[in-house]
N, C-alpha and C. Protein backbone atom coordinates (compact mmCIF):
# COMPACT_ATOMS: atom_id res chain seq x y z
N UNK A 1 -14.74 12.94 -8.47
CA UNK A 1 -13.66 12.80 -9.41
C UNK A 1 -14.07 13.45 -10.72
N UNK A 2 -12.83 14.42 -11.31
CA UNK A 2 -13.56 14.85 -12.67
C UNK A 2 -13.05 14.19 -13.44
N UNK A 3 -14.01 14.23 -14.64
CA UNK A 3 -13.70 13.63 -16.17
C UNK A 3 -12.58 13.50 -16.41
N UNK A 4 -12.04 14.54 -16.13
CA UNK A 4 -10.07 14.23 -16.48
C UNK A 4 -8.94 13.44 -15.69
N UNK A 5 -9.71 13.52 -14.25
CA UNK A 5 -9.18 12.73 -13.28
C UNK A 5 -9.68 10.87 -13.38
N UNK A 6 -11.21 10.67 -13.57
CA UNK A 6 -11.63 9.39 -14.01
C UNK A 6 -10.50 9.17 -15.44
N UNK A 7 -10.34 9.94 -16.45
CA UNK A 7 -9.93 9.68 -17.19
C UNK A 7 -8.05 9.03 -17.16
N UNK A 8 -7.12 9.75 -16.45
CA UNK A 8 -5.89 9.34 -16.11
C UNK A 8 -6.16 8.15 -15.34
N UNK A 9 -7.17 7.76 -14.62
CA UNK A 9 -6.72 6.89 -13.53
C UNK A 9 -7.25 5.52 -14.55
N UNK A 10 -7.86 5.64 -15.83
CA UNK A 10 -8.13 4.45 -16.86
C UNK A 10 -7.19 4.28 -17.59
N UNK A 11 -6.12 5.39 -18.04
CA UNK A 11 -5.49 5.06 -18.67
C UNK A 11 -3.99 4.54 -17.90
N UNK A 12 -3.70 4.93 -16.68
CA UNK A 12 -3.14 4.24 -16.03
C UNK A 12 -2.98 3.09 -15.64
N UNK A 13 -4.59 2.20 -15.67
CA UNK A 13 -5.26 1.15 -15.05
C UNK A 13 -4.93 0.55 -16.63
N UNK A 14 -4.69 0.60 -17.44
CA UNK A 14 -5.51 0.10 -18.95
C UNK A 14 -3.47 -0.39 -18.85
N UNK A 15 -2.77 0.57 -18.94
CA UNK A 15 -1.06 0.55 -19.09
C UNK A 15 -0.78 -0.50 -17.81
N UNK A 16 -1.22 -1.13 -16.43
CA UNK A 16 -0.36 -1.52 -16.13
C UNK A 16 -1.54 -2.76 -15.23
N UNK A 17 -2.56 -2.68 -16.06
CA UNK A 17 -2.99 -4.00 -15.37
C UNK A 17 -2.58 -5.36 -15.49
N UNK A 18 -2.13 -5.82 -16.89
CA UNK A 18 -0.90 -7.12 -17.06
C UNK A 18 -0.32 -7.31 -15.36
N UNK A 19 0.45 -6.03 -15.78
CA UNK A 19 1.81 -6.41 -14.73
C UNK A 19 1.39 -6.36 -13.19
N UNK A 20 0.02 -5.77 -13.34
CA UNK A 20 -0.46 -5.99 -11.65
C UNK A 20 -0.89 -7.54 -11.55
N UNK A 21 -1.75 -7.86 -12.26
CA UNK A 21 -2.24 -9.00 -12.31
C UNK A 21 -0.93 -10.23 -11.69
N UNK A 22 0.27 -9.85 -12.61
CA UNK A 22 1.54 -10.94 -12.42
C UNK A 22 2.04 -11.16 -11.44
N UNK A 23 1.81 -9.85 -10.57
CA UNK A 23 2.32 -9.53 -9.24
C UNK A 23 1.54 -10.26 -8.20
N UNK A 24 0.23 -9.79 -8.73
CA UNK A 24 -0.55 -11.04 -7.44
C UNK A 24 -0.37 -11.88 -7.85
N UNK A 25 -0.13 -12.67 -8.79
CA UNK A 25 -0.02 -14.00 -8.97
C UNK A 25 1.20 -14.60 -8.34
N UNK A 26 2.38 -14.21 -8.69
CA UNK A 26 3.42 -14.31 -7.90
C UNK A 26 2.88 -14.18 -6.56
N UNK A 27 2.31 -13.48 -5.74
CA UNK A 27 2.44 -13.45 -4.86
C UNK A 27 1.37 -14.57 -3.89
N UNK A 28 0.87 -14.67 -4.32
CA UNK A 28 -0.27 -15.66 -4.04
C UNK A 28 -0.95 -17.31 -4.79
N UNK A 29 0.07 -16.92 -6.41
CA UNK A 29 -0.31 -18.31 -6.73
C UNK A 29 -1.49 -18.91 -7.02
N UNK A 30 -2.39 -18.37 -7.50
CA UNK A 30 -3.50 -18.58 -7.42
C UNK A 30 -4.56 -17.69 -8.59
N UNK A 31 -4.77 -17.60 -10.11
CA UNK A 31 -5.00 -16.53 -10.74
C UNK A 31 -6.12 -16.04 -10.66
N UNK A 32 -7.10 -16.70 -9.61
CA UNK A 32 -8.32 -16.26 -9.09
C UNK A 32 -8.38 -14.70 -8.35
N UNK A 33 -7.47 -15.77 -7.19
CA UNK A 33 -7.21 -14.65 -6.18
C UNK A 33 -6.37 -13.80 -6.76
N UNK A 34 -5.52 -13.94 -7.19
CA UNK A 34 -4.72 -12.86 -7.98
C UNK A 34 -5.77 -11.65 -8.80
N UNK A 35 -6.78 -12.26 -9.59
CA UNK A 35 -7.57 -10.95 -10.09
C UNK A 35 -8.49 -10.27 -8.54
N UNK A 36 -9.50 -11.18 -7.77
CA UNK A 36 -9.68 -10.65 -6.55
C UNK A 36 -8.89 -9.35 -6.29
N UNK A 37 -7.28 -9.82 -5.85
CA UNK A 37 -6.57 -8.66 -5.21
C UNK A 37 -6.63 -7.75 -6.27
N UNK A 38 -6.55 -7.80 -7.49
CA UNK A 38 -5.90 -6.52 -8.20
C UNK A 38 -7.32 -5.94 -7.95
N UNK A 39 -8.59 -6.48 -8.17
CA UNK A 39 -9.79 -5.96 -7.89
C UNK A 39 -10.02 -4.96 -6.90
N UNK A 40 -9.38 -5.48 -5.78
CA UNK A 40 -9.12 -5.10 -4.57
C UNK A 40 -8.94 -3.49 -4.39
N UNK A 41 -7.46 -3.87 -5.06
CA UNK A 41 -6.75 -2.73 -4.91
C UNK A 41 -6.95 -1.75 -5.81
N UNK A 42 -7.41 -1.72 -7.10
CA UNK A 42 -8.11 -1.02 -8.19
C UNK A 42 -9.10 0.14 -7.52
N UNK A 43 -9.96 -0.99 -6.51
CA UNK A 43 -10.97 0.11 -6.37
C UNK A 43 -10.58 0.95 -5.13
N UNK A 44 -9.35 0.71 -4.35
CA UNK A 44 -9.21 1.63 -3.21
C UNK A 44 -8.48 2.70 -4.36
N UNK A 45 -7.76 2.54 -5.32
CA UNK A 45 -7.16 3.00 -5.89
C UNK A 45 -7.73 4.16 -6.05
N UNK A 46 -9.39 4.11 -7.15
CA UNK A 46 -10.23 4.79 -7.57
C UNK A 46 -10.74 5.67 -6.62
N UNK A 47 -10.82 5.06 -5.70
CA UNK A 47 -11.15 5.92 -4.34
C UNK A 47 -10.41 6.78 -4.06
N UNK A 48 -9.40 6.48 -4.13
CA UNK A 48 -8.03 7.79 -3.69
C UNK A 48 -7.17 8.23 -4.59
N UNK A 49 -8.03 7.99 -5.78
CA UNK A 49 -6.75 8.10 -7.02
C UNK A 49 -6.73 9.91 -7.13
N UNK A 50 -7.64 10.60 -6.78
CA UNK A 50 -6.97 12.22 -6.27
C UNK A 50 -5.76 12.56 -5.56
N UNK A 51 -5.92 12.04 -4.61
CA UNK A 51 -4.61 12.68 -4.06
C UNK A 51 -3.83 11.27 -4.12
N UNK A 52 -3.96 10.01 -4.62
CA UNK A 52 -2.60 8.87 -4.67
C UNK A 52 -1.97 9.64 -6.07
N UNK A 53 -2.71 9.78 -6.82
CA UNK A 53 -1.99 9.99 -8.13
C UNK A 53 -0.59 10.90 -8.65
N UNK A 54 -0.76 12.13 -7.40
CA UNK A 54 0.35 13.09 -6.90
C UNK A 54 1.65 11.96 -6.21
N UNK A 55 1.57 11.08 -6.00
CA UNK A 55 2.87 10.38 -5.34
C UNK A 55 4.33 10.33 -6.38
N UNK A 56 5.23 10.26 -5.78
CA UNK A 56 6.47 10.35 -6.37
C UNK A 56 6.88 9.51 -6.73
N UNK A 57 6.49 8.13 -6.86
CA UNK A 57 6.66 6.90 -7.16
C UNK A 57 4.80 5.90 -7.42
N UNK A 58 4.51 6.20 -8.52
CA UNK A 58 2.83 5.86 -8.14
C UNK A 58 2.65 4.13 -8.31
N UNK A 59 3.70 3.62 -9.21
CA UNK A 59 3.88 2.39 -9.42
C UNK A 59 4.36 1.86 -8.25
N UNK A 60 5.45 1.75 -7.55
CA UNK A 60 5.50 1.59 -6.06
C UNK A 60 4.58 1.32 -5.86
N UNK A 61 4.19 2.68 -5.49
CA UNK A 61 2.50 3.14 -4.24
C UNK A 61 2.19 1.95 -4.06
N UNK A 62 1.36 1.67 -5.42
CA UNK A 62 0.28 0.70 -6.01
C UNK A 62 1.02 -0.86 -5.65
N UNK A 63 1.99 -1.49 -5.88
CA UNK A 63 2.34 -2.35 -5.62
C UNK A 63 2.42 -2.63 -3.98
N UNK A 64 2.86 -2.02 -3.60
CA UNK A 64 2.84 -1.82 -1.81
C UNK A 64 1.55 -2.03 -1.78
N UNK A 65 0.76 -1.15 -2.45
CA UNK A 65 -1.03 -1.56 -2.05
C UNK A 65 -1.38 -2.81 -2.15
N UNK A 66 -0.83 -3.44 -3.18
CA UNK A 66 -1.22 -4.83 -3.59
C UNK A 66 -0.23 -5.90 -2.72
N UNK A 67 0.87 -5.34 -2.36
CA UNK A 67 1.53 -6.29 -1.19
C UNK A 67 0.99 -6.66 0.08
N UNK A 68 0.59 -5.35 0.56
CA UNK A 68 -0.09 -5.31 1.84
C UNK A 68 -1.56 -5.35 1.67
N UNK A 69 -2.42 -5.42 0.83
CA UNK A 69 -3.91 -5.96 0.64
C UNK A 69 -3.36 -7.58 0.40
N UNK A 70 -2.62 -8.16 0.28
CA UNK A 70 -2.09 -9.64 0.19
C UNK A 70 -2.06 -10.31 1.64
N UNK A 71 -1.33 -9.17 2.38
CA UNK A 71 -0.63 -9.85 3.62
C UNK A 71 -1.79 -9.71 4.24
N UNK A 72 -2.89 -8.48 4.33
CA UNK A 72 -4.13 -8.31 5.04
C UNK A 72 -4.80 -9.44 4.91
N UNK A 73 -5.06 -9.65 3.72
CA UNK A 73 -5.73 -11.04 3.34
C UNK A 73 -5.69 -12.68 3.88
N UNK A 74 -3.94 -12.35 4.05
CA UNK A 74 -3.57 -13.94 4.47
C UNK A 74 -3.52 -14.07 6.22
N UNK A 75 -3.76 -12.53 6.75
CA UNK A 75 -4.31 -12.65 8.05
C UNK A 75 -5.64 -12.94 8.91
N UNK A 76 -6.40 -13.18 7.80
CA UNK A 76 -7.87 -13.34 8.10
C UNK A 76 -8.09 -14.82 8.27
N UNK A 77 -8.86 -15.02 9.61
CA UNK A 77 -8.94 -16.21 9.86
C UNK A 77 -9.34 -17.22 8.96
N UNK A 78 -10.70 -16.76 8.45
CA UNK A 78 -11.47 -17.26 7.02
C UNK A 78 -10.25 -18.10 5.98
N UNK A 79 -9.20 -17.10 5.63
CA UNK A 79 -8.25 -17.94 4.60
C UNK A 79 -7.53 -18.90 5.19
N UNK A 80 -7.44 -19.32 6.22
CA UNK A 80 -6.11 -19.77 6.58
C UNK A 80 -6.43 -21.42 6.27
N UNK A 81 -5.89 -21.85 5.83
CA UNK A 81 -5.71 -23.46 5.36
C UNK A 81 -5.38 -24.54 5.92
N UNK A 82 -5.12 -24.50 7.33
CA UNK A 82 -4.04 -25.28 7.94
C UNK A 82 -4.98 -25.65 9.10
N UNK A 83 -4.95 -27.30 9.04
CA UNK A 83 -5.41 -28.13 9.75
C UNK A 83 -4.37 -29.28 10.28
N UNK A 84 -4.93 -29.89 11.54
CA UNK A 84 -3.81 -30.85 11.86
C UNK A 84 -4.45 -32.07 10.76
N UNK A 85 -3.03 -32.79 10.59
CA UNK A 85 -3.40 -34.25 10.11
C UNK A 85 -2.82 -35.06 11.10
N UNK A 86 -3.11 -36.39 11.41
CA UNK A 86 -2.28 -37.44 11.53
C UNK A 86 -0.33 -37.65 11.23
N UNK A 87 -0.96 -37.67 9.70
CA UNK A 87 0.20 -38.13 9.17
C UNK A 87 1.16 -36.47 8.12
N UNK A 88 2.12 -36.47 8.70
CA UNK A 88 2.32 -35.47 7.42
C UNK A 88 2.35 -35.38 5.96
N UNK A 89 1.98 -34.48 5.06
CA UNK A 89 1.92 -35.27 3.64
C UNK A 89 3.07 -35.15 3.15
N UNK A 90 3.27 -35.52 1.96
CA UNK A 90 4.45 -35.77 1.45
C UNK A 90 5.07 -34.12 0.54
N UNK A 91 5.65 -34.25 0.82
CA UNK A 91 6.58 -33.13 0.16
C UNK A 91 5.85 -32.62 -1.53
N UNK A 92 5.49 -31.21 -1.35
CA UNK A 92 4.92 -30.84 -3.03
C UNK A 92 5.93 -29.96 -3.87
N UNK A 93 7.02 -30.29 -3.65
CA UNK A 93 7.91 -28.81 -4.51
C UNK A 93 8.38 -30.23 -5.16
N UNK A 94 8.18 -29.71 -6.46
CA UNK A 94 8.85 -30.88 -7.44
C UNK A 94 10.37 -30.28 -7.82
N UNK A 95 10.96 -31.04 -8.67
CA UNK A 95 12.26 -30.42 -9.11
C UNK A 95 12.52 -29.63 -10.61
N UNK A 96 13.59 -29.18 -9.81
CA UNK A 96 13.45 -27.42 -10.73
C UNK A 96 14.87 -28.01 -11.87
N UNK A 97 14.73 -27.48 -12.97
CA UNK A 97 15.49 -27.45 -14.13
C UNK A 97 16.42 -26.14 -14.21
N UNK A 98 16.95 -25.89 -14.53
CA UNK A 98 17.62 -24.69 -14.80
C UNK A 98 16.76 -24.05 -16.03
N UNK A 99 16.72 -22.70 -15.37
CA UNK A 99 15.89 -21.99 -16.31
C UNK A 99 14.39 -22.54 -16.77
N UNK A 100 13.33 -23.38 -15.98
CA UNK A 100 12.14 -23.61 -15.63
C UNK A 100 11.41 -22.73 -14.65
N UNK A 101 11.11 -21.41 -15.31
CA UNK A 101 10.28 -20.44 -14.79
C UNK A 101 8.95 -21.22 -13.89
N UNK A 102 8.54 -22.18 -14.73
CA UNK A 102 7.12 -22.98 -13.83
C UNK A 102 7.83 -23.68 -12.32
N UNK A 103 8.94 -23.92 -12.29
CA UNK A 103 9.45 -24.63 -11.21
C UNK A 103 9.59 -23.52 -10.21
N UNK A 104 10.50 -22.11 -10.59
CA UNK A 104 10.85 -21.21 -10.39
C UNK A 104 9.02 -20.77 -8.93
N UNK A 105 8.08 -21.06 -9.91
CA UNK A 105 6.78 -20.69 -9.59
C UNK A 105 6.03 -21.55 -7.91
N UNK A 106 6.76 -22.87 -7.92
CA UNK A 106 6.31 -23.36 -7.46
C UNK A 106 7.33 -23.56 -6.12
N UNK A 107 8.66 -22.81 -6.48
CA UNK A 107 9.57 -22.50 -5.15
C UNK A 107 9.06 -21.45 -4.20
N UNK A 108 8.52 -20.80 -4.73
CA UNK A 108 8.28 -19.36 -4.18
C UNK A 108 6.92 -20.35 -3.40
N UNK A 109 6.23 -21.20 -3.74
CA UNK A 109 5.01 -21.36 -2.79
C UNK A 109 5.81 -21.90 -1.79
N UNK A 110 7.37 -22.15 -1.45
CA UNK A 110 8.18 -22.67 -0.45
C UNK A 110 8.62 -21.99 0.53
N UNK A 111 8.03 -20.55 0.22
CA UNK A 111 8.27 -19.65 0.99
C UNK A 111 7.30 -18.93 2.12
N UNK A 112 7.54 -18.35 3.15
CA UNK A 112 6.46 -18.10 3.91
C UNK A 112 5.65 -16.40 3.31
N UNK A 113 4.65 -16.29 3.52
CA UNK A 113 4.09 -15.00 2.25
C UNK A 113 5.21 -13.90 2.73
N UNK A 114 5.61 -13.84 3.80
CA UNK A 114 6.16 -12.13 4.05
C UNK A 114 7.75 -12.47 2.68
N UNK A 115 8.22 -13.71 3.04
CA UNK A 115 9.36 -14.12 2.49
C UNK A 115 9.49 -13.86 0.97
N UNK A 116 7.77 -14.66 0.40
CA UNK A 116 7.48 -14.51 -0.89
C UNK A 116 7.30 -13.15 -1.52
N UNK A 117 6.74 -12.19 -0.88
CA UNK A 117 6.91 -10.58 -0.89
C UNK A 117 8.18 -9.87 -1.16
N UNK A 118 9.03 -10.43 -0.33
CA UNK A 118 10.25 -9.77 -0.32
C UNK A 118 10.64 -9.85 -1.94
N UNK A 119 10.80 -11.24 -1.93
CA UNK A 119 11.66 -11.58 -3.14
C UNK A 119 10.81 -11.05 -4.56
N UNK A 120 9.54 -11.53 -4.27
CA UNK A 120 8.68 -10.40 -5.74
C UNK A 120 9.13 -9.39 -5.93
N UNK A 121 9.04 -8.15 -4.50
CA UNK A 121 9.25 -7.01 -4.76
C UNK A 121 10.59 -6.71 -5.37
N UNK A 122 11.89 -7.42 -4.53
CA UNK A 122 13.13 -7.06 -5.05
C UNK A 122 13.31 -7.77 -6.46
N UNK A 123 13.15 -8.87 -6.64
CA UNK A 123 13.77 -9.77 -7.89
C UNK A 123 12.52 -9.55 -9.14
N UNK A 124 11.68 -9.59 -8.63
CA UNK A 124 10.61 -9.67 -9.98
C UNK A 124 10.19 -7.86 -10.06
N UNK A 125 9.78 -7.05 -9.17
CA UNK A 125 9.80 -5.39 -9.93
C UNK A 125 10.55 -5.04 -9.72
N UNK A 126 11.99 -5.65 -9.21
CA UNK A 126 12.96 -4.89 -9.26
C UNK A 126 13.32 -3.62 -8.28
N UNK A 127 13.03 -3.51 -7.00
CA UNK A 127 13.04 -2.36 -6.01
C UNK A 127 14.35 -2.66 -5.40
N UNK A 128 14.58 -1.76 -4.57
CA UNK A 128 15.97 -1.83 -3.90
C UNK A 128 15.58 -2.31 -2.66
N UNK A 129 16.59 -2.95 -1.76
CA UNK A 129 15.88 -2.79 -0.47
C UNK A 129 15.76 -2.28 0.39
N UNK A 130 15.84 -1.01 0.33
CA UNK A 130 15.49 0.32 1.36
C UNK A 130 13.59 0.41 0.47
N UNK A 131 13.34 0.54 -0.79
CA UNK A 131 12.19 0.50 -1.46
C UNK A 131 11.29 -0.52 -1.00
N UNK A 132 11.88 -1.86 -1.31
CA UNK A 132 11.22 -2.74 -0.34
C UNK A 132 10.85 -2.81 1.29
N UNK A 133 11.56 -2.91 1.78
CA UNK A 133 11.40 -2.16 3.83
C UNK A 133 10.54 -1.25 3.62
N UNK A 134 10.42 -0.19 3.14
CA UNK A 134 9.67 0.87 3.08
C UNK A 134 7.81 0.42 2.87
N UNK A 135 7.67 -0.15 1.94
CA UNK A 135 6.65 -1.18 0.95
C UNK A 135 6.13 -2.46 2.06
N UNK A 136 7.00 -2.31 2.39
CA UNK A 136 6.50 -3.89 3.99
C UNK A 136 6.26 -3.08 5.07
N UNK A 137 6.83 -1.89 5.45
CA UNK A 137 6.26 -1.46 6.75
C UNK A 137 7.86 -1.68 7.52
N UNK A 138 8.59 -2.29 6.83
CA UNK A 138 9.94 -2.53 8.04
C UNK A 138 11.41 -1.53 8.06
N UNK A 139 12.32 -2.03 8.97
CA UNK A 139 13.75 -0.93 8.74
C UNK A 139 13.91 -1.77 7.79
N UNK A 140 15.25 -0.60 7.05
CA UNK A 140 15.96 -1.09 6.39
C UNK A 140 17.05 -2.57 6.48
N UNK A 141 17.28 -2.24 7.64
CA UNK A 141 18.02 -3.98 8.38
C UNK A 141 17.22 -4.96 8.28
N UNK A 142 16.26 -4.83 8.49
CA UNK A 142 15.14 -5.77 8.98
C UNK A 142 14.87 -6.39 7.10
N UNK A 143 14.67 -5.31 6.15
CA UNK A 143 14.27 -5.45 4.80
C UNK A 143 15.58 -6.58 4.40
N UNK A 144 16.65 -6.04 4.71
CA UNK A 144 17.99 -6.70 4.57
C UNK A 144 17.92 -7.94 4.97
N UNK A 145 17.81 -8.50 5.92
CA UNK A 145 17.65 -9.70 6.19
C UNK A 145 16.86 -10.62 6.18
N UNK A 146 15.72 -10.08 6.25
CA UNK A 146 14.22 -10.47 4.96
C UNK A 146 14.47 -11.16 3.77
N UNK A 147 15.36 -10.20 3.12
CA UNK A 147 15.72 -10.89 1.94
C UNK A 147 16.55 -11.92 1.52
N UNK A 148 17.66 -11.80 2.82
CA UNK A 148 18.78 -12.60 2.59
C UNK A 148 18.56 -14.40 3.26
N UNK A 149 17.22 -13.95 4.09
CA UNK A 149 16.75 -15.32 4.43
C UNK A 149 15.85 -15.86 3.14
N UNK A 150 14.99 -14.97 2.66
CA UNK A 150 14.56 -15.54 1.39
C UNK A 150 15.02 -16.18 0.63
N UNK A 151 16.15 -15.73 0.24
CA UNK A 151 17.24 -16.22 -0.43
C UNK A 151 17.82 -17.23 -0.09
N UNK A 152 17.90 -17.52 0.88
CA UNK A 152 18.58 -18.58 1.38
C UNK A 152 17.98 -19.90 1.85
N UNK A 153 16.16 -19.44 2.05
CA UNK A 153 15.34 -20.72 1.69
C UNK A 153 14.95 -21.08 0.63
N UNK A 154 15.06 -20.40 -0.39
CA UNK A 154 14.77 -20.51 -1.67
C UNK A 154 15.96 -21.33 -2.11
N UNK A 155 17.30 -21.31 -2.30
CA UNK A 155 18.79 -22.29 -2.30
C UNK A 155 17.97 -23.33 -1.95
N UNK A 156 17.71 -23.35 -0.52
CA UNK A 156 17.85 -24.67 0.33
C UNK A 156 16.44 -25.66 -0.63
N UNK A 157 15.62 -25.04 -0.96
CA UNK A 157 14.19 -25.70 -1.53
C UNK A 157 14.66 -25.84 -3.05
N UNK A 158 15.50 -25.00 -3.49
CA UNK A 158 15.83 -26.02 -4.64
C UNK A 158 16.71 -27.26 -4.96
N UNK A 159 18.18 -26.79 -3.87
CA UNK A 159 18.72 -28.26 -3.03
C UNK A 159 17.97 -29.22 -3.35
N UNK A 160 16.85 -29.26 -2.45
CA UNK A 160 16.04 -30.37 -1.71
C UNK A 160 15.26 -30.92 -3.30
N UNK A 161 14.94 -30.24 -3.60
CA UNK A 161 14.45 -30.09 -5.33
C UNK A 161 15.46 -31.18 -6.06
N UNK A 162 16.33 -30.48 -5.95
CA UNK A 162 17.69 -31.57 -6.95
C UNK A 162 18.18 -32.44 -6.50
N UNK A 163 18.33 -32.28 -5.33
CA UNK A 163 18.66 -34.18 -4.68
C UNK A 163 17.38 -35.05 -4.51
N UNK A 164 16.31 -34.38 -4.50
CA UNK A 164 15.01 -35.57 -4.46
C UNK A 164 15.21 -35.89 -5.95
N UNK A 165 15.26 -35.60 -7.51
CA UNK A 165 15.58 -35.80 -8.72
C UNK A 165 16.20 -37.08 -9.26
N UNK A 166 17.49 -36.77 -7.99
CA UNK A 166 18.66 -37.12 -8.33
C UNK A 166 18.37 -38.72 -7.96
């Protein structure tokens, strides 16, 4: 990498690490793992930031990188969290306020990760969903209805949110 090339790929890194950081967080919940991934993906970045840097969309790119270094992640046996109990535990989505971004935070852990992806990518950076499908690996139908189930467990978990309140 030359000097000028190390050099764009810092000042790139310097302009949009905030908003990477937010993204894993959203997406994972967790601001540990959230720096981990951006870590992650930083350094494949650096690695390929020659020829990634030519892309027609580099912000995309990079987010897709950090979507799918997410989903890689949550396929590894090592992470997976889930043990039998006895008894089931009790319900953790507390209730959401209108306009309580922290509640907002803790719906999305109501979601299954591909679900939680969707909705980051479209609602929080704002992609279309042909941009999104593309970014997951899926058709456009498939992106479509991805989302519209997201959406529609996300309703149902805040429902459940406001009548447990109530």
């Amino acid at each position: 990498m030359t000097r000028e090339e190390e050099s764009e790929y810092r000042e790139y890194v310097s302009a949009r690490l905030e908003h990477l950081r937010r993204v894993a967080y959203l997406l994972c919940h967790d601001w540990h793992a959230a720096d981990d991934l951006v870590s992650t993906v930083l350094l494949k970045l650096f690695r390929s930031w020659r020829s990634v840097r030519q892309a027609e969309n580099l912000d995309a790119y990079v987010r897709g990188m950090l979507t799918n270094a997410w989903l890689d992640e949550l396929r590894r046996p090592w992470r997976r969290h889930e043990h039998a109990t006895v008894q089931l535990p009790e319900s953790w989505i507390e209730a959401t306020e209108p306009g309580d971004r922290h509640s907002i935070g803790r719906l999305l852990l109501g979601l299954s990760p591909r679900q939680r992806a969707v909705v980051i990518l479209r609602y929080y950076c704002d992609l279309s969903v042909e941009q999104t499908a593309r970014l997951l690996g899926v058709s456009d139908g498939t992106g479509k209805s991805q989302s519209a189930r997201a959406l529609e467990t996300l309703r149902s978990l805040a429902a459940n949110a406001y009548i447990d309140e109530g």
